[in-house]
Protein backbone atom coordinates (compact mmCIF):
# COMPACT_ATOMS: atom_id res chain seq x y z
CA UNK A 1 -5.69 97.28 7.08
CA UNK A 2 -7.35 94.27 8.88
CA UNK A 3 -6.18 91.89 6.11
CA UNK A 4 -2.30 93.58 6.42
CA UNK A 5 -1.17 91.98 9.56
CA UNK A 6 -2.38 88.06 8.77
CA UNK A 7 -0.79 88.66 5.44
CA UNK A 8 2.69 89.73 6.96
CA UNK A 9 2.13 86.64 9.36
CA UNK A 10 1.28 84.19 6.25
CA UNK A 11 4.07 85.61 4.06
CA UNK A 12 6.55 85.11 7.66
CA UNK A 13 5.77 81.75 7.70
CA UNK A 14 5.89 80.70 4.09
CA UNK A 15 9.75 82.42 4.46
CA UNK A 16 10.15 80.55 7.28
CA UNK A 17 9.13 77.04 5.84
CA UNK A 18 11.08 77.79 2.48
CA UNK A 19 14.53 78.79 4.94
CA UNK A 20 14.03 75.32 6.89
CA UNK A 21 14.20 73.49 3.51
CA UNK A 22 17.34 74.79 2.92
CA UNK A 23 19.82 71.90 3.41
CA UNK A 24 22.59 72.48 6.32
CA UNK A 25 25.71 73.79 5.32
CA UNK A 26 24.60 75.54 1.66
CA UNK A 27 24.51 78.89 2.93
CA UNK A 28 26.66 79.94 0.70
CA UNK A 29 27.58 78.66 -2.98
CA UNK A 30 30.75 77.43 -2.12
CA UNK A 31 29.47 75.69 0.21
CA UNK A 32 27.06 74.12 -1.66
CA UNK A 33 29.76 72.76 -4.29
CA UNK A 34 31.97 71.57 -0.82
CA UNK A 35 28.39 69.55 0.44
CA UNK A 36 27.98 67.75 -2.93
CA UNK A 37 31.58 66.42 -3.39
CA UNK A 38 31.32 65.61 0.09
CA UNK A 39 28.25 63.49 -0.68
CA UNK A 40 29.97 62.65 -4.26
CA UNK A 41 32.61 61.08 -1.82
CA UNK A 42 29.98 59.62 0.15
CA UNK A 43 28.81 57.35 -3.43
CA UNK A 44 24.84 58.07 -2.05
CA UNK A 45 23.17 58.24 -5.38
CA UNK A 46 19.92 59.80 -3.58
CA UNK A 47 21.63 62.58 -1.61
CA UNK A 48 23.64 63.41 -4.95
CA UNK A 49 21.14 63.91 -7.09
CA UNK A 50 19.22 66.24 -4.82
CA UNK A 51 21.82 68.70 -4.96
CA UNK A 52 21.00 69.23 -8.53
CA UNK A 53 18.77 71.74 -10.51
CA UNK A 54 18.93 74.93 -12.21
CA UNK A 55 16.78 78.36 -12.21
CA UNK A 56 15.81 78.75 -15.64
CA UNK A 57 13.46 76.04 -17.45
CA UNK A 58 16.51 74.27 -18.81
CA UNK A 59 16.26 70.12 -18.64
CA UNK A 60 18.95 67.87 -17.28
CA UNK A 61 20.96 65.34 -18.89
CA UNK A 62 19.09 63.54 -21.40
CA UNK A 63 18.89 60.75 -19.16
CA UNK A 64 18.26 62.55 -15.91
CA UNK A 65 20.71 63.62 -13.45
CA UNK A 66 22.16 60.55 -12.78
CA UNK A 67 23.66 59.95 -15.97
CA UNK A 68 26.68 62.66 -14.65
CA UNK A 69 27.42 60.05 -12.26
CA UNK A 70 27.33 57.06 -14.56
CA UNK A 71 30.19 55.52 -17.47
CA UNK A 72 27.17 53.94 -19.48
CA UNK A 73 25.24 56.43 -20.32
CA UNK A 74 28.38 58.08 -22.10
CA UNK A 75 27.40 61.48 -20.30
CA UNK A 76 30.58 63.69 -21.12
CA UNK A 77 31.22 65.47 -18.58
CA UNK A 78 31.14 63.02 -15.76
CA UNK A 79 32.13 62.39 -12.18
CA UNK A 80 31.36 58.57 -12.35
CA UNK A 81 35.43 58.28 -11.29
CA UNK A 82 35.19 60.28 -8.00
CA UNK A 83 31.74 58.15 -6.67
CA UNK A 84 32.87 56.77 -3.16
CA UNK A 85 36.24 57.86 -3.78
CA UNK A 86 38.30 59.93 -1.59
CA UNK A 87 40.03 62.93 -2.63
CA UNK A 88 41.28 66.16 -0.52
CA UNK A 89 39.03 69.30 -1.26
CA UNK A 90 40.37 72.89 -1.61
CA UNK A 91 39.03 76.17 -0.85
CA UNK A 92 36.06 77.09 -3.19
CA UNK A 93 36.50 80.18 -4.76
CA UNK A 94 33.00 81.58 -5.92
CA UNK A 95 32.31 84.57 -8.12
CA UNK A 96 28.60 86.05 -9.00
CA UNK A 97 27.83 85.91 -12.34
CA UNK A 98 24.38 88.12 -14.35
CA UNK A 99 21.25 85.60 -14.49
CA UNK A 100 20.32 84.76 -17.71
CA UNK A 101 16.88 86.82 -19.14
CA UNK A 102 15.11 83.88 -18.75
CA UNK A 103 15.99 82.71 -15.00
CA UNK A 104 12.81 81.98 -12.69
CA UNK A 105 11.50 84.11 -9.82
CA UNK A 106 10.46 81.62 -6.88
CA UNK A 107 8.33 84.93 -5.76
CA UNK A 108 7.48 88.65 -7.14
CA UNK A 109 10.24 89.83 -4.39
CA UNK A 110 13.07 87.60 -5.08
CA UNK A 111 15.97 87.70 -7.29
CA UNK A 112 17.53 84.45 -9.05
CA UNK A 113 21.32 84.27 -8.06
CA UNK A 114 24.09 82.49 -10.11
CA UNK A 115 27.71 81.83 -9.19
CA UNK A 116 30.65 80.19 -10.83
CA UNK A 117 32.69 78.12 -8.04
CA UNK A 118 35.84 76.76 -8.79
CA UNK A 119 36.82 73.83 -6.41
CA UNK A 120 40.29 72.43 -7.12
CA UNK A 121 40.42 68.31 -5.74
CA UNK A 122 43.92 66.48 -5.36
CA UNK A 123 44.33 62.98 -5.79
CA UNK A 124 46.98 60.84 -3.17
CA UNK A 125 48.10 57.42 -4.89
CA UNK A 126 48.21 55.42 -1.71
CA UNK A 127 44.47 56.17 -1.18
CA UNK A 128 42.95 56.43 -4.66
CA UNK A 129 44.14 57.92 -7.81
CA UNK A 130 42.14 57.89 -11.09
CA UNK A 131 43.63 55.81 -14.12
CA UNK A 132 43.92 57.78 -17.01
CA UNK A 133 43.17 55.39 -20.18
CA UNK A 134 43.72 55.89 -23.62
CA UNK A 135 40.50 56.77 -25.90
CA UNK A 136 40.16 53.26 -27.42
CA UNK A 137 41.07 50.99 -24.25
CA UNK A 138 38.42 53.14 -22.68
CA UNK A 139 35.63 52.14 -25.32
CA UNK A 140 36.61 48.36 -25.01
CA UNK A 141 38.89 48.54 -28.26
CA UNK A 142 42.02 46.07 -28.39
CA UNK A 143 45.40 48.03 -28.23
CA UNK A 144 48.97 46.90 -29.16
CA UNK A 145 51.52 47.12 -26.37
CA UNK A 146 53.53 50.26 -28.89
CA UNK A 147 50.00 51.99 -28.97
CA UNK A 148 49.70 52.21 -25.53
CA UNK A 149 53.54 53.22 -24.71
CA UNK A 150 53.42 56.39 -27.61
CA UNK A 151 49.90 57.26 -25.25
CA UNK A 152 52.18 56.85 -21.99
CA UNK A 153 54.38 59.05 -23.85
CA UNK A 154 51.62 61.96 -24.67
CA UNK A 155 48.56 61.78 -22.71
CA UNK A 156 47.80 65.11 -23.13
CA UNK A 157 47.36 63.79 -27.31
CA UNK A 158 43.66 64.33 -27.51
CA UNK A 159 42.91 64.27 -23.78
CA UNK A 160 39.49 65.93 -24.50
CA UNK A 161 38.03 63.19 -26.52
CA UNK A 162 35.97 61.84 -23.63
CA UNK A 163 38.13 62.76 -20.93
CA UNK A 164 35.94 62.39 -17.86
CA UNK A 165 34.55 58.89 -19.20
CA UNK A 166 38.53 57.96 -19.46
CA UNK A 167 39.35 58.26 -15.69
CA UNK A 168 38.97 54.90 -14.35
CA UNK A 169 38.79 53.68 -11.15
CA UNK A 170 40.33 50.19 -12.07
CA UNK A 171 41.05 47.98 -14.93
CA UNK A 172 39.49 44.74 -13.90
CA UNK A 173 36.35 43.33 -14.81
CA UNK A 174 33.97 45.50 -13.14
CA UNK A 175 35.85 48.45 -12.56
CA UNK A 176 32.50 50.15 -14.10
CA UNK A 177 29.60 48.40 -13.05
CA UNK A 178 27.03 51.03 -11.68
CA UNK A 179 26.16 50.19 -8.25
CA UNK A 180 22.04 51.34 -7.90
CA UNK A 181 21.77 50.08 -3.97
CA UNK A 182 21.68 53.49 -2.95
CA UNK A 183 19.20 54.75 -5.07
CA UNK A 184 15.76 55.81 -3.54
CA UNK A 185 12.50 54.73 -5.21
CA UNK A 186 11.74 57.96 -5.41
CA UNK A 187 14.06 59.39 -7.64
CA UNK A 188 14.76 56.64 -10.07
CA UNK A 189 13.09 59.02 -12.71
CA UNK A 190 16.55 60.92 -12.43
CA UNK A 191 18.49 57.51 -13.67
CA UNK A 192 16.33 57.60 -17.19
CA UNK A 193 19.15 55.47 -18.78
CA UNK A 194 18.60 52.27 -15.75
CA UNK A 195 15.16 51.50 -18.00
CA UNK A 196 16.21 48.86 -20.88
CA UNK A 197 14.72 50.86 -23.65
CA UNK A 198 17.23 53.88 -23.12
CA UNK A 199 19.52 53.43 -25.08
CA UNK A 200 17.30 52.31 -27.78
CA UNK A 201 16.44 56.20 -27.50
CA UNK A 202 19.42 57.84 -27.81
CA UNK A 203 19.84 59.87 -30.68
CA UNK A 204 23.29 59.04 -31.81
CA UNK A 205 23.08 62.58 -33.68
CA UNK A 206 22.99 64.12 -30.26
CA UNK A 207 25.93 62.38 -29.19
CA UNK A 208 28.14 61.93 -32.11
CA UNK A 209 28.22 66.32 -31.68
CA UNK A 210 31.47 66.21 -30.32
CA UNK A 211 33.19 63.33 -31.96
CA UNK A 212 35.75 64.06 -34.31
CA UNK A 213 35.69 62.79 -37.91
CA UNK A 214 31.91 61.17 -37.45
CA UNK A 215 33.97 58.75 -35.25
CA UNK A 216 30.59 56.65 -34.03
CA UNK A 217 33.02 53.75 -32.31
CA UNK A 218 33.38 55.39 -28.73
CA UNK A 219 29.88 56.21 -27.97
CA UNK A 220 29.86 54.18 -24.78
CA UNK A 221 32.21 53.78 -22.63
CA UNK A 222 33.29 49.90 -21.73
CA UNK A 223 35.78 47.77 -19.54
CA UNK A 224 39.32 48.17 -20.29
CA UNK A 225 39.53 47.04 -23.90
CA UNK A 226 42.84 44.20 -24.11
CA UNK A 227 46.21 44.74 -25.42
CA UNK A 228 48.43 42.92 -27.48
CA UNK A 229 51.32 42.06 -27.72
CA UNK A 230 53.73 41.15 -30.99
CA UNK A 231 54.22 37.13 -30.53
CA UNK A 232 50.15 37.50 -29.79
CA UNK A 233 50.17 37.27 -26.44
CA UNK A 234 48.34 39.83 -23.95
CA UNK A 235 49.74 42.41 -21.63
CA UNK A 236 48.86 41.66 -17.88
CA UNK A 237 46.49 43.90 -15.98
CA UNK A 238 49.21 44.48 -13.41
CA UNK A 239 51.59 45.73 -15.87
CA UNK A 240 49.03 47.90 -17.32
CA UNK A 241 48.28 49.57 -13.57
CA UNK A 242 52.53 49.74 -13.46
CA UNK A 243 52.66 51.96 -16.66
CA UNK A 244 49.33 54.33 -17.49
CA UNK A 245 49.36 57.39 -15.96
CA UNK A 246 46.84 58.21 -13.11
CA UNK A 247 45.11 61.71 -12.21
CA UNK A 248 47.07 63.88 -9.70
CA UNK A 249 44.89 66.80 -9.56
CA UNK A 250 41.95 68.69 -11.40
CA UNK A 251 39.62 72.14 -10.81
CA UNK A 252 35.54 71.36 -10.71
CA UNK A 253 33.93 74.43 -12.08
CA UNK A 254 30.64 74.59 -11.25
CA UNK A 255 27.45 76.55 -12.01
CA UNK A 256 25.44 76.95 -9.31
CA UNK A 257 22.18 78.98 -8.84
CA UNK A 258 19.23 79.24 -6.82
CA UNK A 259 15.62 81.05 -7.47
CA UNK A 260 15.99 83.38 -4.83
CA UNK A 261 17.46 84.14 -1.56
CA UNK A 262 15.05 81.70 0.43
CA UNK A 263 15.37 79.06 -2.32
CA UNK A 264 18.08 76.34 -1.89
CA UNK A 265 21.46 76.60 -3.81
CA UNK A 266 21.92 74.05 -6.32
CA UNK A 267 24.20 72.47 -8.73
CA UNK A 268 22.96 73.60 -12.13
CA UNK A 269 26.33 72.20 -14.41
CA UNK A 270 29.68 71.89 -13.78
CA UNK A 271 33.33 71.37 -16.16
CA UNK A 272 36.37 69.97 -15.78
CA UNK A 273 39.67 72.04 -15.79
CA UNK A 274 43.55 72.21 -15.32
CA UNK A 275 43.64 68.61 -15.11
CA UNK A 276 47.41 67.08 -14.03
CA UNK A 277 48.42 63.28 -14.99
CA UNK A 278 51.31 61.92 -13.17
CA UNK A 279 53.31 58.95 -14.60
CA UNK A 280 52.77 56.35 -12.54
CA UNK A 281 56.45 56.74 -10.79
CA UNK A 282 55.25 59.82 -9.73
CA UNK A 283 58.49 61.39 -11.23
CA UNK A 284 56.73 63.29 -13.47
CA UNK A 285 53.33 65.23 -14.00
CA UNK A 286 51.73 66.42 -17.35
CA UNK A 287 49.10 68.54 -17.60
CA UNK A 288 46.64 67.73 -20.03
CA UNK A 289 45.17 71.11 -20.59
CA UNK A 290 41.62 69.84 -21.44
């Protein structure tokens, strides 16, 4: 009995130490998913990739976290269009899913948690709207002015072939370059594909997975590949912005879990749903049912 009441004061304090770690405002799944598009928006590499991690043993992206918030490293999906970007947030609707068998216990007494949260985001023109390119302008391919009209057409043609890599920020030179200024010393293990010898390890097996037809050209994502026109000429960049469509509106589902109640919510995966195109008018919107 003279052991019990240090114990209860030892096992108070550890709670207490684990509840301060908590980050402010994650009290709550949704929440959670509302904090890290909030520092998505933000375009703070460090405070991003602390939201993520997961409850079961499971390994990130094969080049760390980071590569969701990267074009080169031709993670699929990504949110490399919405860093430093603003967009309105919705309400987060969050629903408790079972754990998985093999989800981790921080302690004997606590029970891993998992949620689904669906977030939907809405895009406003005047302040920043995603371009939505077609597949091979995307991978740096040259298009003909008719190839890129029958996509204006149909953008919902094949709209999952590397969607997320597709939304664009801009067409100019540059449009992708990652920016790494915010990126603490720290953490650079969770940007794996920064080192020059990453790609060098890629196992195109691994990523050719979800390419159709063994299609190995769009791997990684590039600038805005040219187009053509018939007397050989090229199509501006300003008529280009004029006619592809851009994103009007999406739903982020994410995955998020934690180890227990005193353990910190985090952002274990997320997809990409219920996405809406508008032509660049705004006279019409298409949804691209990816």
């Amino acid at each position: 009995m003279r052991y019990f009441i240090p114990l209860l004061f030892l096992i108070l304090a550890l709670l207490s130490l684990q509840t301060g770690l908590i980050r402010p405002g994650q009290s709550s799944p949704g929440q959670e998913a509302v904090a890290f598009l909030k520092d998505v928006q933000s375009g703070n590499l460090t405070q991003i990739v602390r939201h993520f991690g997961g409850n079961t043993c499971r390994c990130p992206a094969r080049n760390g976290w980071g590569a969701f918030l990267a074009y080169q490293p031709g993670q699929e999906t990504n949110l490399a269009f919405l860093l430093g970007h603003h967009f309105s947030i919705g309400q987060a609707i969050a629903r408790k899913i079972n754990s998985p068998p093999q989800a981790k216990y921080a302690a004997p007494f606590e029970q891993p948690e998992d949620y689904v949260v669906d977030v939907p985001i809405t895009f406003n023109k005047i302040e920043y709207s995603p371009f939505f390119l077609p597949l091979p302008m995307a991978y740096g391919k040259t298009m003909t002015w008719q190839q890129v009209q029958d996509f204006v057409e149909n953008p919902a043609r094949e709209a999952s072939r590397g969607f997320s890599l597709r939304l664009r920020p801009g067409l100019a030179p540059g449009a992708i370059k990652f920016n790494t200024t915010t990126i603490s010393p720290n953490i650079l293990g969770e940007f794996k594909f920064l080192k020059p010898a990453a790609f060098s390890e890629i196992k195109v097996a691994e990523i050719k997975k979800d390419i159709k037809d063994n299609d190995d050209q769009f791997l990684v994502p590039q600038e805005a590949g040219p187009v053509s026109m018939p007397d050989g000429g090229r199509v501006s960049l300003q008529k280009l912005t004029e006619v592809l469509p851009r994103l009007k509106s999406l739903t982020i589902r994410f995955h998020v879990v934690r180890r227990g109640k005193f353990q910190p919510w985090t952002i274990f995966h997320f997809l990409l749903q219920n996405a809406i195109v508008e032509e660049n008018d705004g006279t019409k919107t298409i949804p691209l049912h990816n």
